[in-house]
Each structure stands twice: as structure tokens, then as C-alpha cells.
C-alpha atoms as a PDB file:
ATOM      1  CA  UNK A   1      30.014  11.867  49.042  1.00  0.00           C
ATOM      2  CA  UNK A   2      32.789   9.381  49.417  1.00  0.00           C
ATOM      3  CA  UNK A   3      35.599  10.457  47.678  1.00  0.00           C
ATOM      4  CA  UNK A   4      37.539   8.155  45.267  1.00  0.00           C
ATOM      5  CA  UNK A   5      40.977   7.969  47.291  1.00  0.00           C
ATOM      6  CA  UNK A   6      39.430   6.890  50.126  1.00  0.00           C
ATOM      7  CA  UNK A   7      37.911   3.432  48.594  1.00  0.00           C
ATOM      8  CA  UNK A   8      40.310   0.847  48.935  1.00  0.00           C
ATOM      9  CA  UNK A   9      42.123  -0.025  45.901  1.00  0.00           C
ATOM     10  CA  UNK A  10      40.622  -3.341  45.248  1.00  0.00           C
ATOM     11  CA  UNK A  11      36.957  -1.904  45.515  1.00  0.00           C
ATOM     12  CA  UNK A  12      38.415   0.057  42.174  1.00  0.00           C
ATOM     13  CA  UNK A  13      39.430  -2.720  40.792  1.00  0.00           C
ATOM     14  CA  UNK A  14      36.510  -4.650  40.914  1.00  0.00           C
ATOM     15  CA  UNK A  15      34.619  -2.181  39.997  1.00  0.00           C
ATOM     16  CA  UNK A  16      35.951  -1.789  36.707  1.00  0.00           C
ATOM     17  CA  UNK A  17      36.034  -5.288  36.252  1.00  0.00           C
ATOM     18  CA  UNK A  18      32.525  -5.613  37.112  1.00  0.00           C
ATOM     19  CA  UNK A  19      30.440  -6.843  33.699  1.00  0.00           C
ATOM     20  CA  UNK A  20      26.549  -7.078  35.512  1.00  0.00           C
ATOM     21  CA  UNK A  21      24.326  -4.811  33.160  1.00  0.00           C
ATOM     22  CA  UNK A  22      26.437  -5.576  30.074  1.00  0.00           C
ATOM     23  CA  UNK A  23      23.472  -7.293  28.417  1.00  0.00           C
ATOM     24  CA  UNK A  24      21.361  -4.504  29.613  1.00  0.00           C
ATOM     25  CA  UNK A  25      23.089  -1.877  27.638  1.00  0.00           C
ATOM     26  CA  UNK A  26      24.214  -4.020  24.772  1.00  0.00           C
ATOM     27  CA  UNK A  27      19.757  -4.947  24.466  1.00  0.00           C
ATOM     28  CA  UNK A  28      19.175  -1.050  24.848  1.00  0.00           C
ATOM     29  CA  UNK A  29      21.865  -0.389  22.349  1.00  0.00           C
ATOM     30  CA  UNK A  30      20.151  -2.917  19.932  1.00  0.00           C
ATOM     31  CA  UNK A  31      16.299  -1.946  20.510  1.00  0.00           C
ATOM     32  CA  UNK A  32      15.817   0.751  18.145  1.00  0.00           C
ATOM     33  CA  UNK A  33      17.829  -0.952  15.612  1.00  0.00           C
ATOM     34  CA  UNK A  34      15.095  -4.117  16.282  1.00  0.00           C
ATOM     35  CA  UNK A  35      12.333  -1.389  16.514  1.00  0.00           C
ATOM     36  CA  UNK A  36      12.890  -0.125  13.169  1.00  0.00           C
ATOM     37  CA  UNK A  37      12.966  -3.574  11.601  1.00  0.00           C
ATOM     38  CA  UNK A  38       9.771  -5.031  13.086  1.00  0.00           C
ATOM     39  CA  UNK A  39       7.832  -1.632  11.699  1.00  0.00           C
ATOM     40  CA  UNK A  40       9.418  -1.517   8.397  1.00  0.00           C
ATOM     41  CA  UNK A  41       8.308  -5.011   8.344  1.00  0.00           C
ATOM     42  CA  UNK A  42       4.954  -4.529   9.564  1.00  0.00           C
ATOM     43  CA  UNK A  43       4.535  -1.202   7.073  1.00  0.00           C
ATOM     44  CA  UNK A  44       5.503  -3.031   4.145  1.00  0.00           C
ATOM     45  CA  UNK A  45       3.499  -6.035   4.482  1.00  0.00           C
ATOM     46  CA  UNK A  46       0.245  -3.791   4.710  1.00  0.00           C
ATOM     47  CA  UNK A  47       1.385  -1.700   1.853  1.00  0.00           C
ATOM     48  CA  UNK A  48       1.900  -5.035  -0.486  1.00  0.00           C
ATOM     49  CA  UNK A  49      -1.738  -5.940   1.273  1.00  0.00           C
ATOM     50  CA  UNK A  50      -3.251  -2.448   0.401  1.00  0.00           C
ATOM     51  CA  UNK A  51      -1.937  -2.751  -3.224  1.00  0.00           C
ATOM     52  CA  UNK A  52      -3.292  -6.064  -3.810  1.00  0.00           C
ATOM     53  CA  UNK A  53      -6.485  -4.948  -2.735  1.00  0.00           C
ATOM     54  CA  UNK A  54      -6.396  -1.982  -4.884  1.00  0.00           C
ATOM     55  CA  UNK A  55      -5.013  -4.087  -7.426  1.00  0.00           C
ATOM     56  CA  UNK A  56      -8.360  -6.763  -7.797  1.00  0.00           C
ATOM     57  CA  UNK A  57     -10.951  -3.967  -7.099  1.00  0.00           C
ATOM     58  CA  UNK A  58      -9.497  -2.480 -10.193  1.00  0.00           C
ATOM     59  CA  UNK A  59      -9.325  -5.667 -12.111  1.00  0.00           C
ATOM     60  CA  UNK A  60     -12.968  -6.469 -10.890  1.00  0.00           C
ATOM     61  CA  UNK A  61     -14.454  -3.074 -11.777  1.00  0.00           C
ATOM     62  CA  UNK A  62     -12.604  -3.738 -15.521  1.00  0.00           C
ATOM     63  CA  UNK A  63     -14.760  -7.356 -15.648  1.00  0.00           C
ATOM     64  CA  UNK A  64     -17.655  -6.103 -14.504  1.00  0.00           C
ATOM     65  CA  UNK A  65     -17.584  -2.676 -16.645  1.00  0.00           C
ATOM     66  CA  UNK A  66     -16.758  -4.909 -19.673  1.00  0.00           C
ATOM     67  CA  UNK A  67     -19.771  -7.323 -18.915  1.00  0.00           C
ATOM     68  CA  UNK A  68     -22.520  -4.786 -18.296  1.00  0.00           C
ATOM     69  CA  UNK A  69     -21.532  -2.340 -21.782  1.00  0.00           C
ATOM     70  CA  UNK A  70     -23.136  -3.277 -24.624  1.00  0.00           C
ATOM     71  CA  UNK A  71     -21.095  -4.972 -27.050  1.00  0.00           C
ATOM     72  CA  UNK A  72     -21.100  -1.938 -29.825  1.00  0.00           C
ATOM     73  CA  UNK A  73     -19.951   0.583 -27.969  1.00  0.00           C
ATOM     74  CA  UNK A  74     -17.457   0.970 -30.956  1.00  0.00           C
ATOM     75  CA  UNK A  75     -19.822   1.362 -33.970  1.00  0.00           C
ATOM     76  CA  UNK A  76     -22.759   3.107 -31.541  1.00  0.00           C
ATOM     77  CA  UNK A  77     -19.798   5.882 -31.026  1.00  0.00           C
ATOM     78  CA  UNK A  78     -20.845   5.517 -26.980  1.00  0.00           C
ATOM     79  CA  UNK A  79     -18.078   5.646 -24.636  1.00  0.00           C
ATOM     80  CA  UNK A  80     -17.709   4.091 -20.860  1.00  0.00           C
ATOM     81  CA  UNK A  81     -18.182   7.477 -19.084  1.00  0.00           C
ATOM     82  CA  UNK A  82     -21.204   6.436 -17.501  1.00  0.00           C
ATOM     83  CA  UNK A  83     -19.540   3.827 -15.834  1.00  0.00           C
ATOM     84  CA  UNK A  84     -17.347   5.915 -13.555  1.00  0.00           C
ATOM     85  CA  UNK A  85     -18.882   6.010 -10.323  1.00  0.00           C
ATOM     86  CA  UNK A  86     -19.647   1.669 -10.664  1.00  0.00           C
ATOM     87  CA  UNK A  87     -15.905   1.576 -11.035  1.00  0.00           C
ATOM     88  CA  UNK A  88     -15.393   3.711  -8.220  1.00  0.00           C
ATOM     89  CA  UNK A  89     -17.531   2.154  -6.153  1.00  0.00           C
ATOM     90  CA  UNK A  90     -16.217  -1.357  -6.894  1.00  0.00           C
ATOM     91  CA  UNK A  91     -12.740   0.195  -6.302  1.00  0.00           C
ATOM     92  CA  UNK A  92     -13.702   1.753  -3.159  1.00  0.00           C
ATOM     93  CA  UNK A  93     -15.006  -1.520  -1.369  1.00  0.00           C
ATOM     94  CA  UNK A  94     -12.183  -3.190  -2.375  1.00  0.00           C
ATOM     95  CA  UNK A  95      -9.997  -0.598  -0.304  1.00  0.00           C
ATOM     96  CA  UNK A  96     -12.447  -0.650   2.546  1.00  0.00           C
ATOM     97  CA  UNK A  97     -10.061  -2.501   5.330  1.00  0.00           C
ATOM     98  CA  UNK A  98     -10.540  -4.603   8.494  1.00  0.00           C
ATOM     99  CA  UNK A  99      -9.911  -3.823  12.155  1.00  0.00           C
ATOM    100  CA  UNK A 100      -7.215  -6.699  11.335  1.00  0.00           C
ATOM    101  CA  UNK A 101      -5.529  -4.756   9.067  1.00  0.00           C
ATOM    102  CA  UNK A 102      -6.497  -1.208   8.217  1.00  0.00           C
ATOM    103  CA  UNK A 103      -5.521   0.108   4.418  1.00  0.00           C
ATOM    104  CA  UNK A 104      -5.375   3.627   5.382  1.00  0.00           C
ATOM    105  CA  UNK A 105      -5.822   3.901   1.555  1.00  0.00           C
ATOM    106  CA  UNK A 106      -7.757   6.841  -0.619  1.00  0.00           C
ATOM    107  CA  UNK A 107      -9.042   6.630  -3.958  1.00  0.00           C
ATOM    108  CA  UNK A 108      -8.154   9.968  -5.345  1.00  0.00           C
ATOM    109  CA  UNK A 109      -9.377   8.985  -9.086  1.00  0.00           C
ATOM    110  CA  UNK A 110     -11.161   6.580 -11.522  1.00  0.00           C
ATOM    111  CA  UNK A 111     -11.260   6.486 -15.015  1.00  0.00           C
ATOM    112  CA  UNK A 112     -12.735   4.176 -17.490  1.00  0.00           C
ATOM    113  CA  UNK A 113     -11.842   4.262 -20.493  1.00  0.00           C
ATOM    114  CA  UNK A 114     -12.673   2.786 -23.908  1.00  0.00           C
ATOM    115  CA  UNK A 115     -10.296   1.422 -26.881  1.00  0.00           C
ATOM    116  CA  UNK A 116     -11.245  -0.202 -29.964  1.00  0.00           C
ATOM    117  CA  UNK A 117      -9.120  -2.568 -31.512  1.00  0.00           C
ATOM    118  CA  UNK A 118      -9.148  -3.699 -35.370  1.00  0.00           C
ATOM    119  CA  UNK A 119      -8.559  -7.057 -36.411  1.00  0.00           C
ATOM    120  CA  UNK A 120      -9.945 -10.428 -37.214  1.00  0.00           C
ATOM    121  CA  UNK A 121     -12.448 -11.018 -34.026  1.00  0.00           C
ATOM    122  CA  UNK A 122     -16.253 -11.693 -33.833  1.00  0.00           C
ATOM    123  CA  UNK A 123     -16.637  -8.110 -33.644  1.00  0.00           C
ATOM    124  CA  UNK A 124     -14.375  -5.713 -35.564  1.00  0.00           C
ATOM    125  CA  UNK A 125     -13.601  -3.354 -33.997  1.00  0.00           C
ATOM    126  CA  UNK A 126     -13.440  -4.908 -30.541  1.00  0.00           C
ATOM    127  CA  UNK A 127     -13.814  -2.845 -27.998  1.00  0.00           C
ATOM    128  CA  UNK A 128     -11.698  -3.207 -24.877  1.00  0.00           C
ATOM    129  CA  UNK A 129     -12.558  -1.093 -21.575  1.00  0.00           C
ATOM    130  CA  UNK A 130      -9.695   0.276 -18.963  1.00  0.00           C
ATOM    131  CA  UNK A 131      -9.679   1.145 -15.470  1.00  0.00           C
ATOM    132  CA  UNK A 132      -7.543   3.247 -14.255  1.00  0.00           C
ATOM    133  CA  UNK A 133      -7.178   4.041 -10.947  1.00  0.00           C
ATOM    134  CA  UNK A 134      -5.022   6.395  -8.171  1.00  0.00           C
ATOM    135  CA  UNK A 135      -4.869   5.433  -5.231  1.00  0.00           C
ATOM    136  CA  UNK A 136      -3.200   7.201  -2.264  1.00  0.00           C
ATOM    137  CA  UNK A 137      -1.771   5.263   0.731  1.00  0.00           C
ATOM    138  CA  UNK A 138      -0.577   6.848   3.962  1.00  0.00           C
ATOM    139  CA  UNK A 139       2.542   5.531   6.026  1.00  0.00           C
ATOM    140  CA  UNK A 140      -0.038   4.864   9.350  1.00  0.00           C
ATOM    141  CA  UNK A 141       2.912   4.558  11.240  1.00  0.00           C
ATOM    142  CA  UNK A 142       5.378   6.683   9.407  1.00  0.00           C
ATOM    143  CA  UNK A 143       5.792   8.808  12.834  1.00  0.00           C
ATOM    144  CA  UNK A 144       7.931   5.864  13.787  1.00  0.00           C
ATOM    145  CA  UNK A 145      10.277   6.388  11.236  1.00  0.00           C
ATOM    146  CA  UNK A 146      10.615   9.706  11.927  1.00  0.00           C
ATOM    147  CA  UNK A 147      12.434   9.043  15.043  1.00  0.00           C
ATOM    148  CA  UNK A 148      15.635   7.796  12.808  1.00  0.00           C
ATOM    149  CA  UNK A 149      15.215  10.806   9.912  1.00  0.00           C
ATOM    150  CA  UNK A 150      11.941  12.750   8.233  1.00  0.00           C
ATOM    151  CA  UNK A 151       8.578  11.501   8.516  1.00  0.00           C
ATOM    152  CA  UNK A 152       7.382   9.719   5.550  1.00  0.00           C
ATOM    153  CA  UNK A 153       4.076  11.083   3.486  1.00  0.00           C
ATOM    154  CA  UNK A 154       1.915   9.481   1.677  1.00  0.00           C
ATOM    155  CA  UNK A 155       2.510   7.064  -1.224  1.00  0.00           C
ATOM    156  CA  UNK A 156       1.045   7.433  -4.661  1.00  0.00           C
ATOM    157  CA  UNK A 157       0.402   5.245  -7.155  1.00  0.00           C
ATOM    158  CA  UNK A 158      -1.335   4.320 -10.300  1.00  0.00           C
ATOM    159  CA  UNK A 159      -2.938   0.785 -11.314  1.00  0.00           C
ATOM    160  CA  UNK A 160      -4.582   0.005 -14.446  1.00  0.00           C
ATOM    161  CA  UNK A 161      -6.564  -3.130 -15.985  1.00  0.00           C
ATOM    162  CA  UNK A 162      -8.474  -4.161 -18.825  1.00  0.00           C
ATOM    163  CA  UNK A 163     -10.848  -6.558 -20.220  1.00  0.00           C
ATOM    164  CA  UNK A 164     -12.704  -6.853 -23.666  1.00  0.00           C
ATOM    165  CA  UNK A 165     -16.234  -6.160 -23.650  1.00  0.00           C
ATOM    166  CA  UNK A 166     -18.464  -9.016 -24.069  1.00  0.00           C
ATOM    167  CA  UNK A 167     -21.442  -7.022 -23.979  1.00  0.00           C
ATOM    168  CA  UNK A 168     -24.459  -7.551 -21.261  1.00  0.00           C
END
């Protein structure tokens, strides 16, 4: 090992002067910063893509629930129960994802439901289905983000929609 005092002074010198690699360490200094933004960019544009998705299969399987009951469900005293597993279904495909861009969604629940409402319409009372829906969506790259803290879990959330009945 060559030992410091006996490199000549100047070889010192411009060695601490020396600024080659600076860009090197300033770009590794910066990547995980960068890192972090492109996935948190990436992961929230397919979560606002996975809720939209969830979002129109539930507003679909509220029009098409609300088209196939019969238009008395209010005075026949019949509910929407046996519509649960169409809703599902239509809530399900909506979810189902492309290579492109995979959901990584679950339905955990659907639930029609049926209100009537009084008032002046063609047919008092009207009845009015909902949909509502849970749907869970996992973080498919949330081991990412546990490099700068905890890994994230799953997000949950609820979506509802409605539509009056029309009858079939």
C-alpha cells in the first residue's frame, strides 16, 4: 500500500479537487427519490383505473337490475334478492383486467337492494333498486414502497348506484 506521505503533494491536491463521478453520485443519490415517484405514479393511475371499472360495473348491474324487475315490486311486496348473483356477475366482469393493466381487484360483496319512493309518478310508489358493492384492491406493487417505510395492504372501499325500475 502506498502510504499517503509519500505521494507528492500536488497528487493530493488534485485529488481532492478532482469532480469526475460527481454526476454519478448526485444520479444515485436521486434514483430512489425518482423510483418512488414513477411507482406512486404508476399505482395510482391503476387504482383510479380499477375504481372506474368497479365504478360502471356497479352502475351497469343497477340499469340492468332495474330493467329486468318487474315494475311492482312495491305493491307485489317482492324484493331484488334474487338478483344478487346477476349483479355480481356484472360486477365481476367489469373488474376482470387486461394483461395491459391488471386490477388486482376482489369483489368481497354485492347487495341489491330495493326502496320505494312516494310521490306523484306513473307509479306510486316507485320503486328504485341499489347496488352496492365492496370491492377490495391490493397495492400489486406495494413491496416497493416498503423499501422507504411499511408495506401497504390492501385498499377497501364501498361504491353504490341506483336506478328506478322501469320494469321488463
Amino acid at each position: 500500500a502506498v502510504q499517503m506521505s509519500a505521494l507528492p503533494h500536488n497528487a493530493i491536491a488534485r485529488f481532492l479537487k478532482c469532480d469526475r463521478g460527481a454526476m454519478l453520485v448526485e444520479f444515485c443519490m436521486a434514483l430512489p427519490v425518482l423510483l418512488l415517484f414513477f411507482a406512486v405514479s404508476v399505482e395510482g393511475g391503476r387504482i383510479a383505473w380499477t375504481y372506474q371499472s368497479a365504478a360502471a360495473g356497479v352502475r351497469d348491474a343497477a340499469r340492468m337490475v332495474a330493467r329486468m324487475a318487474p315494475d311492482d315490486l312495491c305493491t307485489s311486496g317482492s324484493g331484488v334478492a334474487g338478483y344478487d348473483a346477476l349483479a355480481t356477475q356484472i360486477v365481476t366482469n367489469s373488474l376482470s383486467g387486461t394483461s395491459t393493466i391488471p386490477n388486482g381487484a376482489t369483489v368481497v360483496d354485492v347487495a341489491p337492494t330495493l326502496r320505494c319512493v312516494p310521490g306523484s309518478f306513473r307509479l306510486n310508489p316507485t320503486p328504485i333498486v341499489e347496488i352496492r358493492a365492496e370491492v377490495q384492491i391490493d397495492y400489486l406493487r406495494g413491496n416497493i414502497f416498503g423499501l422507504f417505510g411499511n408495506s401497504l395492504g390492501p385498499l377497501n372501499m364501498e361504491l353504490a348506484d341506483q336506478s328506478r325500475v322501469f320494469g321488463n
